[in-house]
Protein backbone atom coordinates (compact mmCIF):
# COMPACT_ATOMS: atom_id res chain seq x y z
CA UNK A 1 7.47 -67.80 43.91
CA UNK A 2 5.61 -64.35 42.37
CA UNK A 3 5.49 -65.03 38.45
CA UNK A 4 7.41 -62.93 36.15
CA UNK A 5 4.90 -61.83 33.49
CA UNK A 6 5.98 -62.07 29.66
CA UNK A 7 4.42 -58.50 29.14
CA UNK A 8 2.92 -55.71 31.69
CA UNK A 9 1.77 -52.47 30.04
CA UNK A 10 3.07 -49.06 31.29
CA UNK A 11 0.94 -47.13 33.59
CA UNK A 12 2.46 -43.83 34.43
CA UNK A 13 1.09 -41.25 37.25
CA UNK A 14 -0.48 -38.77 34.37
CA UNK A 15 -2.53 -41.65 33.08
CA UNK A 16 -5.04 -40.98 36.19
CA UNK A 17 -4.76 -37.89 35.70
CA UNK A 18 -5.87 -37.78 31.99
CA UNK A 19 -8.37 -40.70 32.27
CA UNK A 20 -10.29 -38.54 34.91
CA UNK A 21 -9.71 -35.52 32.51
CA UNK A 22 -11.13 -36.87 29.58
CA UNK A 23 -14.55 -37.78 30.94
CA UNK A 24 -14.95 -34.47 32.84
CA UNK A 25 -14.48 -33.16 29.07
CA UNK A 26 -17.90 -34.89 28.47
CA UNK A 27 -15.94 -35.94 25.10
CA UNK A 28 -15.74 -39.71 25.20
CA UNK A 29 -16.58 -40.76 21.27
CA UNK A 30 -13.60 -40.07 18.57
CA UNK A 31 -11.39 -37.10 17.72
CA UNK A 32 -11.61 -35.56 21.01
CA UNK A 33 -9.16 -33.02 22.66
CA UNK A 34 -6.47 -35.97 23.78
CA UNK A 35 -6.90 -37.97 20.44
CA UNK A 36 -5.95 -34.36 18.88
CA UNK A 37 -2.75 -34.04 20.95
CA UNK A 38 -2.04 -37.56 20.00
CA UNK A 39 -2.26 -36.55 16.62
CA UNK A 40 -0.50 -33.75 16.58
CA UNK A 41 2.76 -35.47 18.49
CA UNK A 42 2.84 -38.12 16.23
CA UNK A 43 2.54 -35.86 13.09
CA UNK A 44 5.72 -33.90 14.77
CA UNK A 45 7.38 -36.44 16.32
CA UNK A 46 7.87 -38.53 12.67
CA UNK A 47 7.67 -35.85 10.79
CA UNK A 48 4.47 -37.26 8.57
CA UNK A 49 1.64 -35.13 6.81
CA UNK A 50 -0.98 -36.63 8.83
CA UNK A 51 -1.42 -39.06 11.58
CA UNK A 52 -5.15 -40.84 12.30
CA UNK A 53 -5.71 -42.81 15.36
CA UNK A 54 -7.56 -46.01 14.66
CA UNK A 55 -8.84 -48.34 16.66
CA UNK A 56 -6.25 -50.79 15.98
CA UNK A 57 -3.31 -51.55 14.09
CA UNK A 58 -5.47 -54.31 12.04
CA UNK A 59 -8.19 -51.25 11.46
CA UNK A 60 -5.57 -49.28 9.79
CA UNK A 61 -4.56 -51.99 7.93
CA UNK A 62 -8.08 -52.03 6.31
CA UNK A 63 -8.10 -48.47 5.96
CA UNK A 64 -4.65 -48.77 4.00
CA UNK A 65 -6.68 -51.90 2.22
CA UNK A 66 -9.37 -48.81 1.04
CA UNK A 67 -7.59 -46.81 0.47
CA UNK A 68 -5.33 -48.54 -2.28
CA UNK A 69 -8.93 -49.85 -3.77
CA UNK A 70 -7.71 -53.04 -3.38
CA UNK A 71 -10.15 -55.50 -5.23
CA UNK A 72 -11.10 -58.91 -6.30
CA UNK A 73 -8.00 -60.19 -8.77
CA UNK A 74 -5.24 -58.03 -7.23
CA UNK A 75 -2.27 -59.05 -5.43
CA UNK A 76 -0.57 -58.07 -2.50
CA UNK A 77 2.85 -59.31 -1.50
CA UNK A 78 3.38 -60.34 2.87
CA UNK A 79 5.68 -61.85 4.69
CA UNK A 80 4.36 -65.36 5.78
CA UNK A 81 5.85 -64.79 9.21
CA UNK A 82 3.55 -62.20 10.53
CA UNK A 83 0.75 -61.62 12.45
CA UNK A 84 -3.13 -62.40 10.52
CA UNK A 85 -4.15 -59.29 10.64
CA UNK A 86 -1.69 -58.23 7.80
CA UNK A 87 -2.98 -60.39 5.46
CA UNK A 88 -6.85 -60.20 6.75
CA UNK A 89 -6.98 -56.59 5.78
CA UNK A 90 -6.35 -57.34 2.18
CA UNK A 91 -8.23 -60.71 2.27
CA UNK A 92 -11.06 -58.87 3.04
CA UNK A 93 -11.12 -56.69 -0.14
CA UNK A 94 -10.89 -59.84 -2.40
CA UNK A 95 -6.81 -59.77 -2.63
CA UNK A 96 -4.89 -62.65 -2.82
CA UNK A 97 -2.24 -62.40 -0.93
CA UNK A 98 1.23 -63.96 -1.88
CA UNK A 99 3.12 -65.70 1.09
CA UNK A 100 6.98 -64.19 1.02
CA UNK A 101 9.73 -65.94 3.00
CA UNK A 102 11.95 -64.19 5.29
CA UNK A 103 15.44 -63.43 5.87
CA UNK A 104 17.80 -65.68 8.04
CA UNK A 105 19.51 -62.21 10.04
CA UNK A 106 16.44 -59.96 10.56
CA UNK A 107 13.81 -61.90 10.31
CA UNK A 108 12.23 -59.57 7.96
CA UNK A 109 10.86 -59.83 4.09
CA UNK A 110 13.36 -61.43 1.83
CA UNK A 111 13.69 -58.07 -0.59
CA UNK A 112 15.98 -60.57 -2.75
CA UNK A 113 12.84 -62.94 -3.34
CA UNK A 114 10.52 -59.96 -3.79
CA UNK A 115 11.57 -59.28 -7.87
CA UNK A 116 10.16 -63.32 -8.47
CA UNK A 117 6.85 -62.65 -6.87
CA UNK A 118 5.85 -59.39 -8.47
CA UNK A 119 3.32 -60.18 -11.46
CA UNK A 120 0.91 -57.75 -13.22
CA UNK A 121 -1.89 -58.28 -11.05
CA UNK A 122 0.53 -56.72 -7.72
CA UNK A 123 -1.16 -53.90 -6.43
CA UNK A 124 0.79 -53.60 -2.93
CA UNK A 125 4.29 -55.08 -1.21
CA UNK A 126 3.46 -54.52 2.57
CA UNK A 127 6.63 -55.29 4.75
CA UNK A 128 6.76 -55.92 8.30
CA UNK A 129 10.04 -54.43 10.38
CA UNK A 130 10.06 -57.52 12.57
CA UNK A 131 10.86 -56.77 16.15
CA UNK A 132 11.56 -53.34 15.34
CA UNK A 133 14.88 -53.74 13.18
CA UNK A 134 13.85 -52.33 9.54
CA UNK A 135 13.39 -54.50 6.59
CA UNK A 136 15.58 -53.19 3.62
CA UNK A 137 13.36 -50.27 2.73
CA UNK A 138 16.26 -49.09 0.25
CA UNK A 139 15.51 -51.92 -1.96
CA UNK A 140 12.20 -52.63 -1.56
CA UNK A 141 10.87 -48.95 -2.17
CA UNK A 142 13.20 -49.42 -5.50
CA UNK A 143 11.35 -52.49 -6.81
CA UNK A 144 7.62 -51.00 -5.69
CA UNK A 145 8.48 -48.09 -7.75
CA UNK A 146 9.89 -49.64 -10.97
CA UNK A 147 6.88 -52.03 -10.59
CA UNK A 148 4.67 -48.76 -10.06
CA UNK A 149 3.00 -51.16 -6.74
CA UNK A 150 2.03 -49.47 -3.17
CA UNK A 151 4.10 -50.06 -0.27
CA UNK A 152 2.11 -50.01 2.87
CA UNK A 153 4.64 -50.80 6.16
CA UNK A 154 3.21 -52.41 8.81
CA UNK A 155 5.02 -51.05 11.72
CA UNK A 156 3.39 -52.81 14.55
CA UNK A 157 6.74 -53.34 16.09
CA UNK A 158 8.93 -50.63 14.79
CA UNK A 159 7.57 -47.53 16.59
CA UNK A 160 10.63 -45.17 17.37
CA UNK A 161 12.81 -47.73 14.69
CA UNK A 162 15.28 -46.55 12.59
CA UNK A 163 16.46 -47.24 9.07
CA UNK A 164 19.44 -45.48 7.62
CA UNK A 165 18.74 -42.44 10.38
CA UNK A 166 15.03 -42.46 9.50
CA UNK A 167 12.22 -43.26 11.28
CA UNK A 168 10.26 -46.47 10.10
CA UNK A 169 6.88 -45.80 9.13
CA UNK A 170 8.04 -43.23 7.00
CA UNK A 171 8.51 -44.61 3.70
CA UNK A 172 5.66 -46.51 2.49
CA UNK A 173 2.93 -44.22 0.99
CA UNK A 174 0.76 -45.60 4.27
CA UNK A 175 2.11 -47.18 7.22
CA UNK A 176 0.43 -48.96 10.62
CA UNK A 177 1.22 -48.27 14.13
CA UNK A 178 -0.16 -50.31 17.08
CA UNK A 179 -0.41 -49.61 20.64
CA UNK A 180 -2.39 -53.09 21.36
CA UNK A 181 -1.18 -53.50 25.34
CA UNK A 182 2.06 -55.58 24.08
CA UNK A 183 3.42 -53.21 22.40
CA UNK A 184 6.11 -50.07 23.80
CA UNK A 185 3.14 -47.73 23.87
CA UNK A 186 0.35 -48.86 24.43
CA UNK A 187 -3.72 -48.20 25.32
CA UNK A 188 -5.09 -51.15 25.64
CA UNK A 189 -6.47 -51.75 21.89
CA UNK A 190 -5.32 -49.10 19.15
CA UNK A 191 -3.59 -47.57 16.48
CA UNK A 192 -2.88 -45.46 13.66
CA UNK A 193 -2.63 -44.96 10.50
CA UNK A 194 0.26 -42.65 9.06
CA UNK A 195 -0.85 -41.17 5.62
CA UNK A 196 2.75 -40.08 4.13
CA UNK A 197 1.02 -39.36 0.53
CA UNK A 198 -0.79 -36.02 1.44
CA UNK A 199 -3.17 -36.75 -1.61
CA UNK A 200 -4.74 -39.39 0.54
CA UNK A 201 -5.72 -37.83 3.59
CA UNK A 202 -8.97 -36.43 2.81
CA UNK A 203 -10.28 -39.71 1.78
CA UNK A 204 -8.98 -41.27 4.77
CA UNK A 205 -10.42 -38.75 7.26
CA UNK A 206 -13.71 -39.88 5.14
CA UNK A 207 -13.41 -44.12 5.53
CA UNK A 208 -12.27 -43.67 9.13
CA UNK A 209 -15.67 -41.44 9.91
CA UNK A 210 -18.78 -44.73 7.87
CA UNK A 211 -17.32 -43.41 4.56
CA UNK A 212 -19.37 -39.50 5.31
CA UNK A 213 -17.64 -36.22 4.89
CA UNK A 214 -17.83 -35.46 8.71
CA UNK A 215 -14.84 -34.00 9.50
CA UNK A 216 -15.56 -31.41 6.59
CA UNK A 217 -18.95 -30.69 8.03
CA UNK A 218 -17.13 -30.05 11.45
CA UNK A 219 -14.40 -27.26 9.81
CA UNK A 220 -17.46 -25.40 8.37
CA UNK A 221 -16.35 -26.48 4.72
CA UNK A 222 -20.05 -27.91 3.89
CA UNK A 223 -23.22 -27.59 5.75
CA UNK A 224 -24.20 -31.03 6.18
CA UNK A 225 -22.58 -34.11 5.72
CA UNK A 226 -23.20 -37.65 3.87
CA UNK A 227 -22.12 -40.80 3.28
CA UNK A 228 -20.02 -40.15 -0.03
CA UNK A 229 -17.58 -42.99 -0.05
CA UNK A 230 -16.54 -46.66 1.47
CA UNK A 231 -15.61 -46.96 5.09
CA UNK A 232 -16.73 -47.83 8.79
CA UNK A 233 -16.37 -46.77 12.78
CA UNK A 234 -12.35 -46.91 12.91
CA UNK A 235 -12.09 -43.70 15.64
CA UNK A 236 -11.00 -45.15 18.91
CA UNK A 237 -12.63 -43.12 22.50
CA UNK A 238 -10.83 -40.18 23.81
CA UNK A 239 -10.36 -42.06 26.96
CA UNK A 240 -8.37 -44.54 25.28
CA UNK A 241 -6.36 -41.41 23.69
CA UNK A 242 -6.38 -40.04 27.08
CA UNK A 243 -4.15 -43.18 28.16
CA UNK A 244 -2.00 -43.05 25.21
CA UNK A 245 -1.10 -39.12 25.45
CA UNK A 246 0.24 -40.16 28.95
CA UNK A 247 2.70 -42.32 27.42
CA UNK A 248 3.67 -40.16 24.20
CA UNK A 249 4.42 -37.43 26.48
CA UNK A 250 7.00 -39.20 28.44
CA UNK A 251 8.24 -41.59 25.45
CA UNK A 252 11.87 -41.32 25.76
CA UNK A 253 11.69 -42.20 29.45
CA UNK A 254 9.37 -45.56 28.57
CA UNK A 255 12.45 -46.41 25.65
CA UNK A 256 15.14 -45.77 27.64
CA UNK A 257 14.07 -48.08 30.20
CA UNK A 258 13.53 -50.60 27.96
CA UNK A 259 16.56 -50.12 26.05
CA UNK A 260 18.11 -51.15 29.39
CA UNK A 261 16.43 -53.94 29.63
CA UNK A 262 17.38 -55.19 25.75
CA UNK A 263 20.92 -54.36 26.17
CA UNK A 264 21.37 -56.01 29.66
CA UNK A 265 20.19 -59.88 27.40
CA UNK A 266 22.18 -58.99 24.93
CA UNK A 267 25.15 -58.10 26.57
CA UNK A 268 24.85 -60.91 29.58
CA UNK A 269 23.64 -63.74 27.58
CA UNK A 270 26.31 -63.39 25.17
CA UNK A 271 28.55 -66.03 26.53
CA UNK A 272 25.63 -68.72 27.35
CA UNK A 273 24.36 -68.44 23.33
CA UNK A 274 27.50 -68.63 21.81
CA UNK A 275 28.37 -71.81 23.85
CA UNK A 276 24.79 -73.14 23.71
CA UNK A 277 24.79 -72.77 19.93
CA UNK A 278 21.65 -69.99 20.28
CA UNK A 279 20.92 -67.53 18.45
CA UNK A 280 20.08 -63.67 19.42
CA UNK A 281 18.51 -60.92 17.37
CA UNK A 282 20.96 -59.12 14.67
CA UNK A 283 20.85 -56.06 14.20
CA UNK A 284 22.06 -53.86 11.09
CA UNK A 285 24.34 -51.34 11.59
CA UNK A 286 22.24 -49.17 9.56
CA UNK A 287 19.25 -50.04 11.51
CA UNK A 288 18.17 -48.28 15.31
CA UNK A 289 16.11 -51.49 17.08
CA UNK A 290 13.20 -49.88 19.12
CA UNK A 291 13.60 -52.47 21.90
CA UNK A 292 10.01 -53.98 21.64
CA UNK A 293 11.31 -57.81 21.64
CA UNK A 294 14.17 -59.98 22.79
CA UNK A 295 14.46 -63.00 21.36
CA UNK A 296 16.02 -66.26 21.14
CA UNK A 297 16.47 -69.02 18.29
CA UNK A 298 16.67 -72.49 19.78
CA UNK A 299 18.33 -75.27 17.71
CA UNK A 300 15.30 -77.18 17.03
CA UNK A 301 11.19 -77.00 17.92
CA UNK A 302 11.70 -79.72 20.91
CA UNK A 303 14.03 -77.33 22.33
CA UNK A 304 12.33 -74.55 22.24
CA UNK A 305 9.21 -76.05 24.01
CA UNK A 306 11.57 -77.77 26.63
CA UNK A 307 13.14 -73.66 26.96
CA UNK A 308 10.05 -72.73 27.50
CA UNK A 309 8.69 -75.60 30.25
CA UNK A 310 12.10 -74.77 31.68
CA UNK A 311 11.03 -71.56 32.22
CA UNK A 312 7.85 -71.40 33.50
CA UNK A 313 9.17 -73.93 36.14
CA UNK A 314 10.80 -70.84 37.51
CA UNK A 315 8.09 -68.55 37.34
CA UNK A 316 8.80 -66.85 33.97
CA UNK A 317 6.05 -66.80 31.34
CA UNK A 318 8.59 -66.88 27.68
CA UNK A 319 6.26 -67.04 24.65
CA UNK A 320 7.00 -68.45 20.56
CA UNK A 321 5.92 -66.24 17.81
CA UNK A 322 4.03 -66.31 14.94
CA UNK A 323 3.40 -69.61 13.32
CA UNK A 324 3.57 -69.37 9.37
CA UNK A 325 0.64 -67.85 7.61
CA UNK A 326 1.18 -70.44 4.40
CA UNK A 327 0.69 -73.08 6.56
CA UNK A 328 -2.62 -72.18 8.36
CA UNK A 329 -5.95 -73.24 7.28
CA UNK A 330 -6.50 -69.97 5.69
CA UNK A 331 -3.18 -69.93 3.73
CA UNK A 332 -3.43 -73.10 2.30
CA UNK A 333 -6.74 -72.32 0.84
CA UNK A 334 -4.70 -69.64 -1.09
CA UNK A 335 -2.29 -71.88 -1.99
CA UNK A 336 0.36 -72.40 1.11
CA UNK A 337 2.29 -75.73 0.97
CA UNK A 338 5.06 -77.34 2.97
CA UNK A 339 8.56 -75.85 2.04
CA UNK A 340 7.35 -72.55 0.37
CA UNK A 341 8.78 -70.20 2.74
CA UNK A 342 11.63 -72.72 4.39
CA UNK A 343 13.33 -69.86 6.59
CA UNK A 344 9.84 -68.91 7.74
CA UNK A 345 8.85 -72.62 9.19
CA UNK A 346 12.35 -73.41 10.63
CA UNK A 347 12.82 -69.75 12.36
CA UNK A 348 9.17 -70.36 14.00
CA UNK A 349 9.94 -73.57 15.37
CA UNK A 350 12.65 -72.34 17.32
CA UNK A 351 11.74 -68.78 18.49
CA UNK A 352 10.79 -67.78 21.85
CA UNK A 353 10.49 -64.42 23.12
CA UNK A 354 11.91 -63.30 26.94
CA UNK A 355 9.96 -61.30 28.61
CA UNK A 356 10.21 -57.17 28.29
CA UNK A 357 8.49 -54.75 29.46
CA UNK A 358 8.55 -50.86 30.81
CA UNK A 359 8.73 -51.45 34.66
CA UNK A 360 10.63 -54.85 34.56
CA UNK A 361 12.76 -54.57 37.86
CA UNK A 362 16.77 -55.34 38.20
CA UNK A 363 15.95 -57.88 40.52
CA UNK A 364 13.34 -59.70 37.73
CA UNK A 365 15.78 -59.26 35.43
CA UNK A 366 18.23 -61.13 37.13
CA UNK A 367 16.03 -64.06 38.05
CA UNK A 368 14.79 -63.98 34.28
CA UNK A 369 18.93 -64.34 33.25
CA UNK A 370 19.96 -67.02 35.82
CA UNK A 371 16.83 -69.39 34.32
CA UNK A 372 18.10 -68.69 30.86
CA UNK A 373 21.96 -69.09 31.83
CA UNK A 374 20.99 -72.40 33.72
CA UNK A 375 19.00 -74.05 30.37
CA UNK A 376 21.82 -76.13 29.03
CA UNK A 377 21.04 -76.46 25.35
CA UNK A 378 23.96 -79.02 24.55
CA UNK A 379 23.30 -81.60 26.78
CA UNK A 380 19.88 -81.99 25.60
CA UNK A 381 20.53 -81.34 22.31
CA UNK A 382 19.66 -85.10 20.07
CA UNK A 383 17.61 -83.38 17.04
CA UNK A 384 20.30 -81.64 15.14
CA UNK A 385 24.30 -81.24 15.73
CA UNK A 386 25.67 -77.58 16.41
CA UNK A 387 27.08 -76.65 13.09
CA UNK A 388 24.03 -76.95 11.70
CA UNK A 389 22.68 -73.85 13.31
CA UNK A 390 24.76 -71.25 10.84
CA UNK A 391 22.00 -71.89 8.17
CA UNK A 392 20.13 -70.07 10.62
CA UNK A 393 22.02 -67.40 11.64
């Protein structure tokens, strides 16, 4: 039987096209002409000052880390439930970071814990819109600014998001994009860095180019450049532009698909999770989901891994998620202990992600449904009764 991938990056006709393009340009270093168009559709797509591939998500995290001066002795507040990269970036400057637990519904930063973890050596709150349903931005923007601390979104999941009508990645002073190959866009390894505070772009433009005054040199504003601040090599190839213009271009054909594709498991695995006492995302009514994950929360870890076997006996690859940050190696060394962030360690136990991607066919989907509808949950369920499970929910 022909496996059923958990993720397969869109490749679209232009991408050829471009990719042939972009070395006939003889332009295959940074800031070339398709890393420009990608700049400029981002900056009008969302509406933001200024746009600045990276490339990666986790280099635009560090850029964001530079750009706050984060140092030795400060602070910065992150979900524990994350990827590593949104804590390395901070790590790196000296921070210590301080491990946040996560809501039950969303999955997202607790913004009712965040008030308890703020002291007077916080220097940034950096929130994660999990799956691409935004955290409470409301809130948390109103506790950053009464505690006069950064907030720097990572939106590694939450391109084309919504919160309250507006696009996520919007409302920190800095925010993250990725376009690693899992994600809805993607070119293999990259990012961007969206620079919302216009004061900070000209620094930026200077740490993404070694920490030199380049791109000043290049718009005839000095004659020569020089290194003049922090910074390293965080400009991704115009190829790799190249690939991502393809997508950008056609965007709204790449979500709509994969709308589809969230809103056929939602709406025909209803029935199985409510009998099977499992759990599906939630979504906000004031939030717009960008469809980059489907989901489901298992009763219990043994569950979940026998979901998963189950699975992958029919040919479907299903992944877990992120395993808590407070618990690793790493976090403990800043602290992490058992029970710190209790939503955090129960929700990873029992996630596992179906798979979802641009060109998933009807026919896949199906055979990806009838596995799931066929796992019975209750008859194997020993580790926990049912009504248990709303703690969770």
């Amino acid at each position: 039987m022909r496996p059923i991938p958990f993720n397969r990056p869109p490749m679209l006709e232009t991408a050829y096209q471009y990719l042939r393009q972009a070395v006939a340009n003889n332009h295959l270093s940074g800031d070339g002409p398709f890393t420009q168009k990608c700049h400029a559709t981002i900056q009008r797509l969302f509406g933001v000052p200024k746009v600045l591939l990276t490339t990666s998500c986790t280099h635009a995290l560090e850029m964001a880390a530079l750009l706050l001066d984060i140092k030795q002795g400060d602070e910065v507040i992150v979900p524990s439930f994350t990827f590593v990269s949104t804590v390395n970036a901070f790590v790196l400057r000296g921070a210590t970071p301080i491990f946040a637990d996560i809501r039950p519904d969303t999955l997202n930063l607790d913004e009712n814990r965040l008030a308890g973890l703020l002291t007077p050596r916080t220097k940034a709150i950096v929130p994660v819109h999990y799956a691409g349903v935004g955290c409470e931005m409301d809130a948390i923007c109103q506790i950053a600014k009464q505690a006069n601390v950064a907030v720097v979104e990572d939106n590694a999941h939450g391109l084309f998001g919504k919160y309250r009508g507006r696009f996520l990645g919007t409302f920190g002073c800095l925010a993250t994009q990725s376009f690693h190959e899992t994600k809805n866009l993607s070119c293999g390894e990259g990012g961007a860095l969206l620079l919302n505070d216009a004061r900070l772009t000209e620094r930026a433009e200077i740490i993404r180019e070694k920490g030199t005054n380049r791109n000043r040199f290049f718009r005839g504003q000095v004659d020569k450049y020089t290194w003049v601040d922090l910074g390293s090599s965080y400009l991704p190839s115009d190829v790799l532009a190249a690939l991502l213009y393809s997508q950008l271009e056609l965007w709204e054909t790449i979500q709509a698909r994969r709308q589809q594709v969230w809103g056929r498991y939602r709406t025909e695995l209803a029935d199985w999770a409510d009998a099977e006492g499992v759990f599906m995302p939630q979504i906000p009514e004031h939030c717009e989901q960008p469809a980059h994950l489907f989901y489901l929360l298992l009763p219990s870890l043994e569950l979940r891994q026998a979901f998963i076997a189950h699975m992958k006996a029919a040919g479907i690859i299903s992944v877990f998620h992120y395993l808590p940050l407070h618990l690793s190696q790493m976090g403990r060394t800043f602290g992490g202990q058992e029970g710190q962030c209790p939503v955090t360690e129960m929700i990873s136990d029992r996630l596992v992600r179906l798979p979802l991607f641009f060109d998933l066919s009807e026919a896949d989907q199906d055979r990806i449904l009838s596995a799931v509808r066929s796992f019975r949950v209750q008859r194997r369920l020993t580790v926990q009764p049912k009504s248990d499970l709303k703690q969770a929910g």
